[in-house]
C-alpha atoms as a PDB file:
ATOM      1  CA  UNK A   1     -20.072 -47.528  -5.570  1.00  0.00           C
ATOM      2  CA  UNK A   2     -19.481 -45.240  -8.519  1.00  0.00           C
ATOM      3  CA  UNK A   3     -22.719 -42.917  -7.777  1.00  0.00           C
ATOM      4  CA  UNK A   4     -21.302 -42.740  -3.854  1.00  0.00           C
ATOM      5  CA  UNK A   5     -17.792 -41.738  -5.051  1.00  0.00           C
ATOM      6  CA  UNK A   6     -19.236 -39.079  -7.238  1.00  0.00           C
ATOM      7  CA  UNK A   7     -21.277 -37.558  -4.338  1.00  0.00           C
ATOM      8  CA  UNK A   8     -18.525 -37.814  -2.229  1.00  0.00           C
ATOM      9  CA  UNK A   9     -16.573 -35.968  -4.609  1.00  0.00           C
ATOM     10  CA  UNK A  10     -19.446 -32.908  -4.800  1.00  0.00           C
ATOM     11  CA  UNK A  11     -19.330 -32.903  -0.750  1.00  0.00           C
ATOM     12  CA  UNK A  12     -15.432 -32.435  -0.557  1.00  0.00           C
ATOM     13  CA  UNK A  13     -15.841 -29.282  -3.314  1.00  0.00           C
ATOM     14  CA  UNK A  14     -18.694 -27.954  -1.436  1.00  0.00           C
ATOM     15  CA  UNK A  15     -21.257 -28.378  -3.616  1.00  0.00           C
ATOM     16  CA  UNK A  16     -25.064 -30.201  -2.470  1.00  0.00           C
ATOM     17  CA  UNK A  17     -25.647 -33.279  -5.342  1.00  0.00           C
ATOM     18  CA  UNK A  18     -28.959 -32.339  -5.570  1.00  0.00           C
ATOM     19  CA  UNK A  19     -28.628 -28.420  -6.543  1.00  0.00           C
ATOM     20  CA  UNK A  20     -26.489 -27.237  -9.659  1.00  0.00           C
ATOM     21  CA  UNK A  21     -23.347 -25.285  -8.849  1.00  0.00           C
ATOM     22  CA  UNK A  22     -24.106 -21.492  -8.580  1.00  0.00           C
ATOM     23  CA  UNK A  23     -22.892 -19.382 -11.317  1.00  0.00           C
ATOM     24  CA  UNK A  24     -20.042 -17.485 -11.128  1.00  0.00           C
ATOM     25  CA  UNK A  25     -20.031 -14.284  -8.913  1.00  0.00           C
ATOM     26  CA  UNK A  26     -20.256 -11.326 -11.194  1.00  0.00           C
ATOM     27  CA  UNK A  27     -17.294  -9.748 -12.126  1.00  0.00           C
ATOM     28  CA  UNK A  28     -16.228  -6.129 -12.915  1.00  0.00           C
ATOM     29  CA  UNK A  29     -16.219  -5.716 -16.630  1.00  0.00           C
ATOM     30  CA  UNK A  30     -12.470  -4.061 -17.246  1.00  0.00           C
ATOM     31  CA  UNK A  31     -12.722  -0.378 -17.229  1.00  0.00           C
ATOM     32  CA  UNK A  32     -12.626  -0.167 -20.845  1.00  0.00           C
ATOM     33  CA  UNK A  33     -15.566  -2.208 -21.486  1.00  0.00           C
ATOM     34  CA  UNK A  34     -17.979   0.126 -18.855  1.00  0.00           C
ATOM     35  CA  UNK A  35     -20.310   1.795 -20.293  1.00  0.00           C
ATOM     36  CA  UNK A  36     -21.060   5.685 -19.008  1.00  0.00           C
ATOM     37  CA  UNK A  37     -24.454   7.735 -19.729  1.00  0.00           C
ATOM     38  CA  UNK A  38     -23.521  11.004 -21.530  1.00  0.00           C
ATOM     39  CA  UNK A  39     -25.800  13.552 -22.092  1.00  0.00           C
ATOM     40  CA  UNK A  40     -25.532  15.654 -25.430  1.00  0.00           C
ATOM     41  CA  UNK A  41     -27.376  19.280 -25.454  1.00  0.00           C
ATOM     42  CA  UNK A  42     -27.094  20.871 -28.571  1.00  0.00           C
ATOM     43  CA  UNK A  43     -30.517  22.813 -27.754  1.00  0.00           C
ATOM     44  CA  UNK A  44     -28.855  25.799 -28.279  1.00  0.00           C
ATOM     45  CA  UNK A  45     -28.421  25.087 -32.079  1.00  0.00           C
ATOM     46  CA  UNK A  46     -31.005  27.306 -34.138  1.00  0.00           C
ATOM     47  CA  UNK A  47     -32.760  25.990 -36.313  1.00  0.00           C
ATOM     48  CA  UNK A  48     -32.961  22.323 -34.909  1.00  0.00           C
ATOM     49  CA  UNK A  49     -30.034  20.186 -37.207  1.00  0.00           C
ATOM     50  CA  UNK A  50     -28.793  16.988 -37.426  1.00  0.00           C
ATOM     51  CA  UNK A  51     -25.710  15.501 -35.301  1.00  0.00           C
ATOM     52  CA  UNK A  52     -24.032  12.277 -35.414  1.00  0.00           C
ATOM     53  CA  UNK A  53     -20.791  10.503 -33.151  1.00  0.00           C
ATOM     54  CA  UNK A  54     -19.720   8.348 -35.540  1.00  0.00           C
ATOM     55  CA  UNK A  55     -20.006   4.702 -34.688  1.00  0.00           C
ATOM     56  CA  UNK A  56     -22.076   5.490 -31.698  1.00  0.00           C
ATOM     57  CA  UNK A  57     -25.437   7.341 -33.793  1.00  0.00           C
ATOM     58  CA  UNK A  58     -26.674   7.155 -37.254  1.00  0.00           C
ATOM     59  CA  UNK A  59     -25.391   9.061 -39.724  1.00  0.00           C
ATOM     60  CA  UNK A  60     -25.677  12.675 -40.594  1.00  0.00           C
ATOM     61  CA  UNK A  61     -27.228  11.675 -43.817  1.00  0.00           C
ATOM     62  CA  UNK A  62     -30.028   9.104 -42.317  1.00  0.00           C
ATOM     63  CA  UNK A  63     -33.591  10.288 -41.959  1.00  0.00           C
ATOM     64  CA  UNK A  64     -33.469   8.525 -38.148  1.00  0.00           C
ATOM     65  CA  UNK A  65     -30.779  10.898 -37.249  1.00  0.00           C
ATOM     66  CA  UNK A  66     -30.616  12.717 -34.045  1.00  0.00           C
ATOM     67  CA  UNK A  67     -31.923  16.585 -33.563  1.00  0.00           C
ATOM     68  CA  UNK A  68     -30.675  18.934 -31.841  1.00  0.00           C
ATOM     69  CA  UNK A  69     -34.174  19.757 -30.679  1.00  0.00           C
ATOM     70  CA  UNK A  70     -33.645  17.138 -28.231  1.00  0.00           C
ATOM     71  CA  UNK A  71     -31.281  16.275 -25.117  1.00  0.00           C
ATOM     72  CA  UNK A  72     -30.069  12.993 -25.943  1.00  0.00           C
ATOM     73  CA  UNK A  73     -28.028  10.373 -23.682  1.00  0.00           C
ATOM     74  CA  UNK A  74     -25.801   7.957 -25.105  1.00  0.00           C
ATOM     75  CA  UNK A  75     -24.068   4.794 -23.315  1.00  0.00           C
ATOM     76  CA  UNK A  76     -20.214   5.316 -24.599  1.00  0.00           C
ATOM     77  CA  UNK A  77     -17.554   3.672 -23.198  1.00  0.00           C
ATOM     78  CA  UNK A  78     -14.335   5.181 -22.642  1.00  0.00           C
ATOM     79  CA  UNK A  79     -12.727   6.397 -25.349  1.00  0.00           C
ATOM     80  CA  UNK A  80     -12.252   8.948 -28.388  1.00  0.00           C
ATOM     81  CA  UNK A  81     -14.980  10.330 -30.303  1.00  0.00           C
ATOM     82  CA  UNK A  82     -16.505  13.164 -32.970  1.00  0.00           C
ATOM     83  CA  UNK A  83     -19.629  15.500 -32.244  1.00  0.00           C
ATOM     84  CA  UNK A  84     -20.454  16.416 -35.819  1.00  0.00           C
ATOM     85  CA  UNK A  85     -23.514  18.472 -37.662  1.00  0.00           C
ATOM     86  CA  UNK A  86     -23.159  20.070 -41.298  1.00  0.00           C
ATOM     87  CA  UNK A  87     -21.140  23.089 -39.942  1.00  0.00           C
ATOM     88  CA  UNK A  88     -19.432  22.158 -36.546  1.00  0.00           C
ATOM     89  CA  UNK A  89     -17.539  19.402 -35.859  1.00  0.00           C
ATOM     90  CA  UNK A  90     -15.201  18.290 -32.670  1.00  0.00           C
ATOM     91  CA  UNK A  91     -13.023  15.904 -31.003  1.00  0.00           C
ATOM     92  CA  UNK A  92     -13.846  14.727 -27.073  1.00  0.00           C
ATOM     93  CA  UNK A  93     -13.052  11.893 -24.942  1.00  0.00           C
ATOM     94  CA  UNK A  94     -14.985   9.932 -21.999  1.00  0.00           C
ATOM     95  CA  UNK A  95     -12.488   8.493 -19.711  1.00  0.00           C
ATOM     96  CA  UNK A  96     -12.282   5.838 -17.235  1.00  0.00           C
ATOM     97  CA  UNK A  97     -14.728   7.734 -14.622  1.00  0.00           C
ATOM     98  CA  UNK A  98     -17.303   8.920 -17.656  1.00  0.00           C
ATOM     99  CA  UNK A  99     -16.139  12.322 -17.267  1.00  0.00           C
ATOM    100  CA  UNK A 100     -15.990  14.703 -20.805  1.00  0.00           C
ATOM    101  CA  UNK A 101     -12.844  15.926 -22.065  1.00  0.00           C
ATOM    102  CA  UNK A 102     -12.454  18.137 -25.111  1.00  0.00           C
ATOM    103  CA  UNK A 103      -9.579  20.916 -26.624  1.00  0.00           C
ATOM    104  CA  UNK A 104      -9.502  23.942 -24.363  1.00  0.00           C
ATOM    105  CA  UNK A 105      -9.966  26.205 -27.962  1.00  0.00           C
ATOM    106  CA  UNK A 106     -13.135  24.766 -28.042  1.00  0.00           C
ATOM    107  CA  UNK A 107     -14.069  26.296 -24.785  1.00  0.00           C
ATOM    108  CA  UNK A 108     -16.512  29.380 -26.109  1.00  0.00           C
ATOM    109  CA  UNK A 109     -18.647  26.965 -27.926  1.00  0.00           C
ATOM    110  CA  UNK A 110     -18.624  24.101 -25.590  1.00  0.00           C
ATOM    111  CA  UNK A 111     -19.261  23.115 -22.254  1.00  0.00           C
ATOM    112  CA  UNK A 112     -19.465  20.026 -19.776  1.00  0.00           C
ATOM    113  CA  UNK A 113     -15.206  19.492 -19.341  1.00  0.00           C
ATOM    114  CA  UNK A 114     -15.333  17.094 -16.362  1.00  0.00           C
ATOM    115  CA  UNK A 115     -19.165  16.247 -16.330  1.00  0.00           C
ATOM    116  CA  UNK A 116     -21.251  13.890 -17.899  1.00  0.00           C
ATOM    117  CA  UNK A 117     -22.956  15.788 -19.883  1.00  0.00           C
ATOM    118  CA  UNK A 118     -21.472  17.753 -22.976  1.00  0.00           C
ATOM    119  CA  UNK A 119     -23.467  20.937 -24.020  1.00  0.00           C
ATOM    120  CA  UNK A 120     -23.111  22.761 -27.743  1.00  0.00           C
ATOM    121  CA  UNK A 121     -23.737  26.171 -27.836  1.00  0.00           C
ATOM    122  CA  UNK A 122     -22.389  27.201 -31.273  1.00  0.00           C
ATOM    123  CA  UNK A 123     -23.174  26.617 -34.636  1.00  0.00           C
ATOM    124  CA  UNK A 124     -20.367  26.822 -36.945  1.00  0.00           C
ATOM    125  CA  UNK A 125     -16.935  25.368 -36.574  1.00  0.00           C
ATOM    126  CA  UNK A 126     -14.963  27.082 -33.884  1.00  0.00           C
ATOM    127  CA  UNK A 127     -11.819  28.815 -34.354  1.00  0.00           C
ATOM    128  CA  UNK A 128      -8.947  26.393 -34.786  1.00  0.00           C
END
């Protein structure tokens, strides 16, 4: 009697005894927790350094340390952030949509306001 009352139960929720419930549907992560590919291109930097965004890439100081020899892509969620080598260093933001933001004095050196993709093209600090 107890077994039929449980399975009677299941068929009034909608769910087959013999099967285990589905998992939940898959729900959108909140917009803060998305993560956006952005593209950093500091090719333009000669000789090759090192660059870091702190909390996102190893540090400046570490021998697995990014180049900028390289176009590299990183998954950063929205948010506040430093580009930084040994002689330039600057503030941007990713927002909601993964689109680049960054000081409008940083404009000669910098590029990629409103793209995904953030390109250096200076190497010393920019005029503040």
């Amino acid at each position: 009697m107890r077994r039929v009352a449980a399975v009677g139960l299941l068929v009034l929720l909608g769910l087959n005894p013999g099967v285990a419930a589905a998992a939940d549907p898959v729900t959108p992560k909140h917009p803060l927790a998305q993560e956006h590919a952005i593209a950093i291109d500091a090719t333009a930097l000669k000789p090759p350094k090192v660059w870091s965004v702190p909390g996102v890439t190893e540090p400046l100081q570490s021998l697995t340390a990014f180049k900028t020899n390289q176009v590299k892509t990183l998954q950063l969620r929205p948010g506040r952030y430093m580009f930084t080598t040994t002689t330039i260093s600057f503030e941007f933001t990713v927002d909601l949509d993964g689109k680049l933001e960054y000081a409008k004095m940083h404009d000669q050196c910098v590029s990629g306001r409103g793209t995904s993709q953030l390109t250096v093209n200076c190497r010393f600090t920019m005029p503040q």
